[in-house]
C-alpha atoms as a PDB file:
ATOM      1  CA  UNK A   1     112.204  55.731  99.999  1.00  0.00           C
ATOM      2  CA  UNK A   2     112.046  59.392 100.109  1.00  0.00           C
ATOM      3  CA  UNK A   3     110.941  61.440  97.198  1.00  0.00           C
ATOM      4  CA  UNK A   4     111.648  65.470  97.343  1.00  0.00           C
ATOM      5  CA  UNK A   5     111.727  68.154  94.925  1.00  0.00           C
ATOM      6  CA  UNK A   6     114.592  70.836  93.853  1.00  0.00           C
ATOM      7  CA  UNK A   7     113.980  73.547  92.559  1.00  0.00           C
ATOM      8  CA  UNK A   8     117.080  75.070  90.436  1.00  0.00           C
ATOM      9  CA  UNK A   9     117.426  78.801  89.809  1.00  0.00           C
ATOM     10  CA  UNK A  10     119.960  79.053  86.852  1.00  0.00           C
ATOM     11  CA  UNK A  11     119.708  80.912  83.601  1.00  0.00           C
ATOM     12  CA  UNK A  12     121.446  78.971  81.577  1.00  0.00           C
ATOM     13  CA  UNK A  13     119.042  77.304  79.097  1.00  0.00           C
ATOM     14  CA  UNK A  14     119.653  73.733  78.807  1.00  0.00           C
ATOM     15  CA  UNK A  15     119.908  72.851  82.505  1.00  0.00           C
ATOM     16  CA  UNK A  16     117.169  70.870  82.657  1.00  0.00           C
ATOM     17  CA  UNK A  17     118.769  68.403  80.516  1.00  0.00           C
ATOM     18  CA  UNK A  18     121.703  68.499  82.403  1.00  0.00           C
ATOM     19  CA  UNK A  19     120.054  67.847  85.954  1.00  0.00           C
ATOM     20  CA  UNK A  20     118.830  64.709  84.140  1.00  0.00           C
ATOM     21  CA  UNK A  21     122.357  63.286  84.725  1.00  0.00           C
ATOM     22  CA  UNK A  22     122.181  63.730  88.630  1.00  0.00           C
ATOM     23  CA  UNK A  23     121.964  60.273  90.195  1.00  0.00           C
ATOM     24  CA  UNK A  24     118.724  59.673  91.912  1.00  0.00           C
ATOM     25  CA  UNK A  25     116.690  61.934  89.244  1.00  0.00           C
ATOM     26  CA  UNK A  26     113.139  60.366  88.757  1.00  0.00           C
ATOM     27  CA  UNK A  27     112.354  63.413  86.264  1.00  0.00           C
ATOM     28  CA  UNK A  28     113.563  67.312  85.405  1.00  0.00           C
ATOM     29  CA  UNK A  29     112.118  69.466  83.342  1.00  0.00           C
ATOM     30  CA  UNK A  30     111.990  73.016  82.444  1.00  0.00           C
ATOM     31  CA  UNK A  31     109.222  75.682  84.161  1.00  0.00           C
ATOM     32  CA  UNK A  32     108.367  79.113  84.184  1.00  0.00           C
ATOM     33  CA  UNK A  33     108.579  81.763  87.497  1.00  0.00           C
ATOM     34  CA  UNK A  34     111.066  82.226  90.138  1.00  0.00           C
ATOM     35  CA  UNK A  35     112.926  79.357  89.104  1.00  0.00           C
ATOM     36  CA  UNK A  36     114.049  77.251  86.116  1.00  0.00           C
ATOM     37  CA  UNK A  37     114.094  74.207  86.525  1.00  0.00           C
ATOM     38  CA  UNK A  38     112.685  71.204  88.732  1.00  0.00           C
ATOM     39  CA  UNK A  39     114.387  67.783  89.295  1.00  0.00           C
ATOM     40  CA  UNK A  40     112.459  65.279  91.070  1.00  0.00           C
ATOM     41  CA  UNK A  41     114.744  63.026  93.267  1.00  0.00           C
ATOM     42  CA  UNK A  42     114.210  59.168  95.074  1.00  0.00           C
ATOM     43  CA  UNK A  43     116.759  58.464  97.708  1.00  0.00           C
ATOM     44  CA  UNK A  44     116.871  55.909 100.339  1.00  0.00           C
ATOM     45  CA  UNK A  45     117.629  58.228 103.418  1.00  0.00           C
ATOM     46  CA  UNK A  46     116.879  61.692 104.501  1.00  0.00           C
ATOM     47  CA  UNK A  47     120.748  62.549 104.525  1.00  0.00           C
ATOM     48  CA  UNK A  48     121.404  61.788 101.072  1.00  0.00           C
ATOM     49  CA  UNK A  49     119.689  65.030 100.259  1.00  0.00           C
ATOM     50  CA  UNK A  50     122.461  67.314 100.995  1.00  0.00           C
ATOM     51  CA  UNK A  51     125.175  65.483  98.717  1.00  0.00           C
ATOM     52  CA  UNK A  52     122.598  65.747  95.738  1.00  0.00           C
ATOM     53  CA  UNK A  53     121.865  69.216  96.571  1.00  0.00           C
ATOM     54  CA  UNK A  54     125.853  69.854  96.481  1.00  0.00           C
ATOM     55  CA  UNK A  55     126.047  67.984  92.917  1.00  0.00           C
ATOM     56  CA  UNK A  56     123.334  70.642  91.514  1.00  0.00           C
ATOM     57  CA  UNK A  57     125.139  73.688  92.866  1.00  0.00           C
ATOM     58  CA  UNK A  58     128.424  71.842  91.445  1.00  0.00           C
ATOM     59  CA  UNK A  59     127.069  72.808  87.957  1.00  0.00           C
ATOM     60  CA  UNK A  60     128.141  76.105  85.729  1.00  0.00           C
ATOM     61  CA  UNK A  61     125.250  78.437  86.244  1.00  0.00           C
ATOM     62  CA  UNK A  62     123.414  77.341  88.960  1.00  0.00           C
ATOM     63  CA  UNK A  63     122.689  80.093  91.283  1.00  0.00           C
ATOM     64  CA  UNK A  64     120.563  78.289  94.078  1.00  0.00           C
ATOM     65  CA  UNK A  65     118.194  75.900  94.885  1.00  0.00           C
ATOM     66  CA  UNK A  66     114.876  75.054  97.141  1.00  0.00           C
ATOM     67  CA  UNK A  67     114.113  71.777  98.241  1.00  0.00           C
ATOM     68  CA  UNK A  68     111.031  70.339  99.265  1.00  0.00           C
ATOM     69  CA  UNK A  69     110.533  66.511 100.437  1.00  0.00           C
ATOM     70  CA  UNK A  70     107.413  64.522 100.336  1.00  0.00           C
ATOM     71  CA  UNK A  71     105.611  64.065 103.745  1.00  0.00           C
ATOM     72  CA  UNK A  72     103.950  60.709 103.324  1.00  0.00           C
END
């Protein structure tokens, strides 16, 4: 499994709820700073990041995103 964290720039307020909903979402919650929001994803392959990554961007507001995966 791979495990890697997005972080979501977006100002509208509840999109930490709404990143819940993405498939793959382990947790999301709402932070302070440069960004908004952080989802925390599990997928199976490395490739699978880009089509949850183009979900996120899918949504009303959001204005871009960082990812980061897990080196293990």
């Amino acid at each position: 499994m791979v495990r890697a964290i997005i972080l979501v720039k977006s100002p509208k307020k509840l999109i930490a709820a709404r990143l819940k909903k993405i498939k793959n979402t382990l947790k999301s919650f709402p932070v302070s700073g440069q960004f908004d929001a952080v989802v925390i994803i599990e997928i199976t392959e490395l490739s699978n990041i880009k089509e949850i990554t183009n979900e996120i961007h899918g949504i009303s507001g959001v204005e871009r995103t960082e990812t980061m995966v897990e080196i293990q």
